[in-house]
C-alpha atoms as a PDB file:
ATOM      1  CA  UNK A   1     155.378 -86.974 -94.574  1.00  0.00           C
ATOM      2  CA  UNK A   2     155.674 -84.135 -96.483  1.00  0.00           C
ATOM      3  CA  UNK A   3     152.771 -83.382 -97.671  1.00  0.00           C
ATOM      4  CA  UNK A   4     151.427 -84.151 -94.551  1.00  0.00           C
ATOM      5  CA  UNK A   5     152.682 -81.702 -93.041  1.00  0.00           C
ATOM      6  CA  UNK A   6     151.815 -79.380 -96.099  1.00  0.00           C
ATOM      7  CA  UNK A   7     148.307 -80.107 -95.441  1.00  0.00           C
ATOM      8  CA  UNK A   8     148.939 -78.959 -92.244  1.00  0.00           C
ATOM      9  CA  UNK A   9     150.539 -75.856 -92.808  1.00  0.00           C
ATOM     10  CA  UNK A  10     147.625 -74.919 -95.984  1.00  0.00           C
ATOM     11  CA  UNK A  11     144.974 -75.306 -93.032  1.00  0.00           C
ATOM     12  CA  UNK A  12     146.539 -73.073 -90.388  1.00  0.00           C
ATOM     13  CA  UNK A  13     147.139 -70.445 -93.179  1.00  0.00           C
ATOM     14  CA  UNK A  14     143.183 -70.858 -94.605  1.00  0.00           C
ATOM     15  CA  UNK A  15     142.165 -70.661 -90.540  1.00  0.00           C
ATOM     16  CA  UNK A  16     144.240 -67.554 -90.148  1.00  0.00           C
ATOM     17  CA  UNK A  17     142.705 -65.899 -93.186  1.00  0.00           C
ATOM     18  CA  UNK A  18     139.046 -66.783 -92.258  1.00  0.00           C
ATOM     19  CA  UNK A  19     139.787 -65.483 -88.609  1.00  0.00           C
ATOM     20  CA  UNK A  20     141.135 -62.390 -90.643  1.00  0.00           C
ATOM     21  CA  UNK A  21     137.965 -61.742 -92.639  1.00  0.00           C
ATOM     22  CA  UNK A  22     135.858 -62.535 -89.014  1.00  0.00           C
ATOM     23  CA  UNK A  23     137.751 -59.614 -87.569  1.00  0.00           C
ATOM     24  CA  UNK A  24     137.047 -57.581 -90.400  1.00  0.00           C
ATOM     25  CA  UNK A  25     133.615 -58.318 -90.456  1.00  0.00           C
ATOM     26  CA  UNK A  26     133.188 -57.443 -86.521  1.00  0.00           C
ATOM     27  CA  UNK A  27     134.720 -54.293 -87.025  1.00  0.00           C
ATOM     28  CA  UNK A  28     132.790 -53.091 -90.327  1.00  0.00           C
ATOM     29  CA  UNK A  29     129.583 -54.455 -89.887  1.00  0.00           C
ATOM     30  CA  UNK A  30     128.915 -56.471 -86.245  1.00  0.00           C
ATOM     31  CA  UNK A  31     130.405 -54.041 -83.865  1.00  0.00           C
ATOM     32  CA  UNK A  32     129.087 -50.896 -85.758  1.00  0.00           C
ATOM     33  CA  UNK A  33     125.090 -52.787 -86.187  1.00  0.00           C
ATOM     34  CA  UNK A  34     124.953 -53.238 -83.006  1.00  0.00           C
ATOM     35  CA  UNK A  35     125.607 -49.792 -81.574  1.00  0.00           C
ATOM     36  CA  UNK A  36     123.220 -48.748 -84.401  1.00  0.00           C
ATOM     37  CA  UNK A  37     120.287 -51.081 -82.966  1.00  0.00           C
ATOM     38  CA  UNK A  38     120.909 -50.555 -79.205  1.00  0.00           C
ATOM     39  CA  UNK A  39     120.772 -45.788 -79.809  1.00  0.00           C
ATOM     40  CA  UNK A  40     117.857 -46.583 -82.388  1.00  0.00           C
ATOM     41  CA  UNK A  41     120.131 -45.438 -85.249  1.00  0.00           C
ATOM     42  CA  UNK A  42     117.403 -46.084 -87.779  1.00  0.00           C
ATOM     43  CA  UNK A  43     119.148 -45.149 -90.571  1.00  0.00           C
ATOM     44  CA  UNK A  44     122.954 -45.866 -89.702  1.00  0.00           C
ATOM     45  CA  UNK A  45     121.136 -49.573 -88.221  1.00  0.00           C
ATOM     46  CA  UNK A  46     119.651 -50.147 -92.396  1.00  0.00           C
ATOM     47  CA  UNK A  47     122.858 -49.017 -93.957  1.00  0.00           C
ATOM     48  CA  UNK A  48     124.289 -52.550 -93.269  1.00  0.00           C
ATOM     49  CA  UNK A  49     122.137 -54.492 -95.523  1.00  0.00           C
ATOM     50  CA  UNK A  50     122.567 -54.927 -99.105  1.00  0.00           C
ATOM     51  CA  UNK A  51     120.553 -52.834-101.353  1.00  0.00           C
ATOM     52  CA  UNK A  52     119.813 -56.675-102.759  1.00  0.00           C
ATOM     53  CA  UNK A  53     118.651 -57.443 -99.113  1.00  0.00           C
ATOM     54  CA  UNK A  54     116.299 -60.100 -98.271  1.00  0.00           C
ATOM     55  CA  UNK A  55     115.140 -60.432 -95.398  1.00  0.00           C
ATOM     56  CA  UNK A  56     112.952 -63.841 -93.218  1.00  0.00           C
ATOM     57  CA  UNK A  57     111.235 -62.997 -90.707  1.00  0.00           C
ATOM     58  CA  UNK A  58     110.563 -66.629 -90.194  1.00  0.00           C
ATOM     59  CA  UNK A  59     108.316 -66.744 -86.831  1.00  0.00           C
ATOM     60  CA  UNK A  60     106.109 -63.995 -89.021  1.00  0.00           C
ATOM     61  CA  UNK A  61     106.569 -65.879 -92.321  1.00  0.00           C
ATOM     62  CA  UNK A  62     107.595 -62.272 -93.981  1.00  0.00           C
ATOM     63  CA  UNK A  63     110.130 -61.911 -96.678  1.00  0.00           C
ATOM     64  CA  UNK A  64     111.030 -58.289 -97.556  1.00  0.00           C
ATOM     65  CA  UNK A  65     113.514 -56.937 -99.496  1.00  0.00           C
ATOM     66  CA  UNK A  66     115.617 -53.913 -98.308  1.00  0.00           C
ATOM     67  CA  UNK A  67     113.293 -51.030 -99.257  1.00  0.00           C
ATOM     68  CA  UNK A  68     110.204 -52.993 -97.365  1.00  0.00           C
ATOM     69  CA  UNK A  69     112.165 -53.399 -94.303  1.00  0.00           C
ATOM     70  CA  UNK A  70     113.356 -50.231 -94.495  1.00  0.00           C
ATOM     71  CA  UNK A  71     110.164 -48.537 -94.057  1.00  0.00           C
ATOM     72  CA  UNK A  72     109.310 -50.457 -90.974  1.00  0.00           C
ATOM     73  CA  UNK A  73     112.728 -50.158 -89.520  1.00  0.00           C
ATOM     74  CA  UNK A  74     113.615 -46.714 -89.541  1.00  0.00           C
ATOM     75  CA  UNK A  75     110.300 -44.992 -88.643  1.00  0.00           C
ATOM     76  CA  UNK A  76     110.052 -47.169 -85.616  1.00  0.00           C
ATOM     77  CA  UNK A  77     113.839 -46.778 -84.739  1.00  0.00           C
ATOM     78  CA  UNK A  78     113.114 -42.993 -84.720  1.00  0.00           C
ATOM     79  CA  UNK A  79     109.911 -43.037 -82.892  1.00  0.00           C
ATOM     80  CA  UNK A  80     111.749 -45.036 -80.018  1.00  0.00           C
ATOM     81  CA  UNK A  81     114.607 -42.249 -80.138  1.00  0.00           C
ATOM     82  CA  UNK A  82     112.694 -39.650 -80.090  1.00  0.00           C
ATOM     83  CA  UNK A  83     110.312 -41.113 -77.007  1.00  0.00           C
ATOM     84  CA  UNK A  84     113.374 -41.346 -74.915  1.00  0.00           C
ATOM     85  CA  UNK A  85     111.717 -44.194 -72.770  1.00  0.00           C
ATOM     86  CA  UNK A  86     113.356 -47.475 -73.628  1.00  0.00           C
ATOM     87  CA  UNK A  87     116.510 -48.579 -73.650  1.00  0.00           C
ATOM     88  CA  UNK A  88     117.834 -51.874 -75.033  1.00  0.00           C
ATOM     89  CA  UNK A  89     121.214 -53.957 -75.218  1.00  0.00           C
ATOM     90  CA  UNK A  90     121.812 -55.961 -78.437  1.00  0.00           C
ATOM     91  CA  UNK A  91     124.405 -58.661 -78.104  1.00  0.00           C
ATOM     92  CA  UNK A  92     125.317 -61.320 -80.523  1.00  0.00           C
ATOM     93  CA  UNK A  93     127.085 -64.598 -80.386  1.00  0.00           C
ATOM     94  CA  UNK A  94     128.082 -67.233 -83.047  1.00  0.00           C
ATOM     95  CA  UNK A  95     127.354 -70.609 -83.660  1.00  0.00           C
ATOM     96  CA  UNK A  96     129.196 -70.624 -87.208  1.00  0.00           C
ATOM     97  CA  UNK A  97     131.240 -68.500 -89.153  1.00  0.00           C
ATOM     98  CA  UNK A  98     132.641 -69.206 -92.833  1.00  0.00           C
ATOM     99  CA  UNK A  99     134.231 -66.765 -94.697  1.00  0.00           C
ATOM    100  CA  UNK A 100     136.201 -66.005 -97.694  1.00  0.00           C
ATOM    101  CA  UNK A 101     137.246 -62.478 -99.438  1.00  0.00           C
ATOM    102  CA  UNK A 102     133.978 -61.170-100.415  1.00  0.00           C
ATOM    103  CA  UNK A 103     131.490 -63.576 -99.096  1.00  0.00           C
ATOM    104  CA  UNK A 104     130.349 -65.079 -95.521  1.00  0.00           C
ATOM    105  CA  UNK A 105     127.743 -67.779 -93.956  1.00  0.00           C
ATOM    106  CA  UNK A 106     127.113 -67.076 -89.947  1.00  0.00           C
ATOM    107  CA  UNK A 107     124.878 -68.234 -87.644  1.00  0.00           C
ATOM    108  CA  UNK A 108     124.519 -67.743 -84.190  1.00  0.00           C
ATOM    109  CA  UNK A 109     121.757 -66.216 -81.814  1.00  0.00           C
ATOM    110  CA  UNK A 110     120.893 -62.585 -80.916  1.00  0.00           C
ATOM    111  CA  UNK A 111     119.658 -61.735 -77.006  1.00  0.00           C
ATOM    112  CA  UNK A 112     118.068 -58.401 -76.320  1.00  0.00           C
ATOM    113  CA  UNK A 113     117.200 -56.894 -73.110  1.00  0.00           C
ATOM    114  CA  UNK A 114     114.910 -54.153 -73.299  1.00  0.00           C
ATOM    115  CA  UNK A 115     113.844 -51.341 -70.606  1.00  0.00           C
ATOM    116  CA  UNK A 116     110.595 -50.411 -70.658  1.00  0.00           C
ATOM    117  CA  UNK A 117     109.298 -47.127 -69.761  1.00  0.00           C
ATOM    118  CA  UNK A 118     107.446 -48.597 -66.591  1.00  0.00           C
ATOM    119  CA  UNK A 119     110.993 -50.206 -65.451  1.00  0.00           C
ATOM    120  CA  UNK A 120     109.866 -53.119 -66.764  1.00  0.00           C
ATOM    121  CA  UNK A 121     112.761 -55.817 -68.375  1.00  0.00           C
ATOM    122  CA  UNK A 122     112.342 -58.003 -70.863  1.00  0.00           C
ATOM    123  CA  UNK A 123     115.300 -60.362 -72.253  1.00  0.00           C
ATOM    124  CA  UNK A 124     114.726 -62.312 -75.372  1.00  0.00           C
ATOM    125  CA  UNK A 125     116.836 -64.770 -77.405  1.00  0.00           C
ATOM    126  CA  UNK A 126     116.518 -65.365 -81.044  1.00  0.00           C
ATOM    127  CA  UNK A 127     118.836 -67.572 -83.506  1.00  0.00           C
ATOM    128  CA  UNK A 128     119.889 -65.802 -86.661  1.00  0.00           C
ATOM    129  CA  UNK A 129     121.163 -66.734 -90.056  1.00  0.00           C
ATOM    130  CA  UNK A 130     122.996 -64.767 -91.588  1.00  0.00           C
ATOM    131  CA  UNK A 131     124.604 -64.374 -95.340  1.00  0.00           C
ATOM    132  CA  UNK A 132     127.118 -61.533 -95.978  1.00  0.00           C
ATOM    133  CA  UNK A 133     128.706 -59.831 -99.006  1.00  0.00           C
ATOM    134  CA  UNK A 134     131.241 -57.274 -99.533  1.00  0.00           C
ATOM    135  CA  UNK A 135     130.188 -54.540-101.698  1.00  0.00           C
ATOM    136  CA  UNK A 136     132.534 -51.612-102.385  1.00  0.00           C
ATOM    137  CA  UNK A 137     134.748 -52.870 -99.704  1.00  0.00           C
ATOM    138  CA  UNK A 138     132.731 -52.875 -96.924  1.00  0.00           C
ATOM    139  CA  UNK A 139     130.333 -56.197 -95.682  1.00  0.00           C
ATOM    140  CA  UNK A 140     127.247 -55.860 -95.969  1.00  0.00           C
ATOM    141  CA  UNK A 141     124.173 -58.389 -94.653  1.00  0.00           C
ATOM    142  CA  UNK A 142     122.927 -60.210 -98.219  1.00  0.00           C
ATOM    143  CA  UNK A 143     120.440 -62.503 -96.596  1.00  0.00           C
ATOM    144  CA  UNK A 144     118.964 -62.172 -92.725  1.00  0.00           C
ATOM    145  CA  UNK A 145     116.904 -64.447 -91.483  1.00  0.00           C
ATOM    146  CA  UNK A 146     115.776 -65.100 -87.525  1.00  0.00           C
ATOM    147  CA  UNK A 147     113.851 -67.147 -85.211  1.00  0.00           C
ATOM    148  CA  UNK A 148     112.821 -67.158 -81.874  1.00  0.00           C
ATOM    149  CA  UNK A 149     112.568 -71.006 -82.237  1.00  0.00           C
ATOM    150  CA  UNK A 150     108.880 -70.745 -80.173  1.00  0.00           C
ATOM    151  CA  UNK A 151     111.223 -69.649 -77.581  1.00  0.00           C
ATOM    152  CA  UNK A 152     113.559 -72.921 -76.906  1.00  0.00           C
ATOM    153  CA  UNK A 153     116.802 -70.482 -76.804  1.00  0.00           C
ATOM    154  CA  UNK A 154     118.027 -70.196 -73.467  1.00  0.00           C
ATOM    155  CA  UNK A 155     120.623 -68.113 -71.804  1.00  0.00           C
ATOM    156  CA  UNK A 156     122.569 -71.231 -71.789  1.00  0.00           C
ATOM    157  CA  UNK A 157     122.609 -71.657 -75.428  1.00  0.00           C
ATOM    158  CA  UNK A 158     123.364 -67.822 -75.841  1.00  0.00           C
ATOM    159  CA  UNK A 159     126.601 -68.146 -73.389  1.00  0.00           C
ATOM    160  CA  UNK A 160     127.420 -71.332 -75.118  1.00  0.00           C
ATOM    161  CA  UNK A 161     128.685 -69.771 -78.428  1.00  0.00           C
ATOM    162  CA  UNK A 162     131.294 -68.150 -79.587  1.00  0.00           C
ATOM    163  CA  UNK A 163     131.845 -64.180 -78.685  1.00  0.00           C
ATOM    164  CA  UNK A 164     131.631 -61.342 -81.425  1.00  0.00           C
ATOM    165  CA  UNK A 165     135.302 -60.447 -80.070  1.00  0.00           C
END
């Protein structure tokens, strides 16, 4: 019975520390990307990769690594700034999330709605994979990969996972 309830009592504790590290994770990197992506923050946006950054594009069949995404990134980020005529909110909600100290896996999906200059909206749903690292003491993205999954992911799906709280 004892170690029963030992078992027990381990597995709340290793729960509590992975919820923890998820917090941590929303506040240093999730919360702070986001924001980043939705004002076009170009540069602020690429700071929360990895310099050792690869990144799938998997509906393109692209693999970069942090300097080639880079360059497409923050150019574009800044031309969308600087036009002033779009406007888009970023939200993100998880499917899984494993963490430890210095590494995490998560997966979940991303929906964007977008305002075009012509009033025009446009919502879209993709399902991302993500691997995380910290570096220096703050997490970083190590591995990001997405799909739009030929565009199966619904709002349902979306609603159906678990909140970046």
């Amino acid at each position: 019975m004892r170690t029963f309830f030992l078992i027990i009592l381990c597995t709340a504790s290793f729960v509590g520390i992975s919820q923890d590290y998820q917090k941590e994770i929303n506040e240093q990197l999730w919360k702070p990307f986001l924001k980043a992506s939705n004002e076009f923050e170009g540069d602020a946006f690429i700071s929360f990769n990895s310099k050792d950054l690869t990144r799938i594009a998997i509906d393109q069949k692209i693999i970069e690594d942090y300097d080639q995404y880079a360059k497409g990134i923050i150019p574009n980020f800044k031309r969308l700034k600087d036009e002033g005529k779009v406007s888009r909110k970023a939200e993100m909600r998880f499917i899984t999330r494993i963490s430890t100290a210095d590494k995490a896996y998560e997966t979940g999906y991303f929906k964007s709605v977008t305002k075009l200059a012509n009033g025009e909206i446009r919502t879209r749903y993709s399902q991302f994979y993500m691997v995380l690292r910290k570096e220096n003491g703050s997490w970083k993205i190590l591995v990001d990969s997405d799909t739009n999954a030929g565009g199966s992911i619904t709002e349902e799906m979306f609603l159906n996972a678990q909140l970046l709280e």
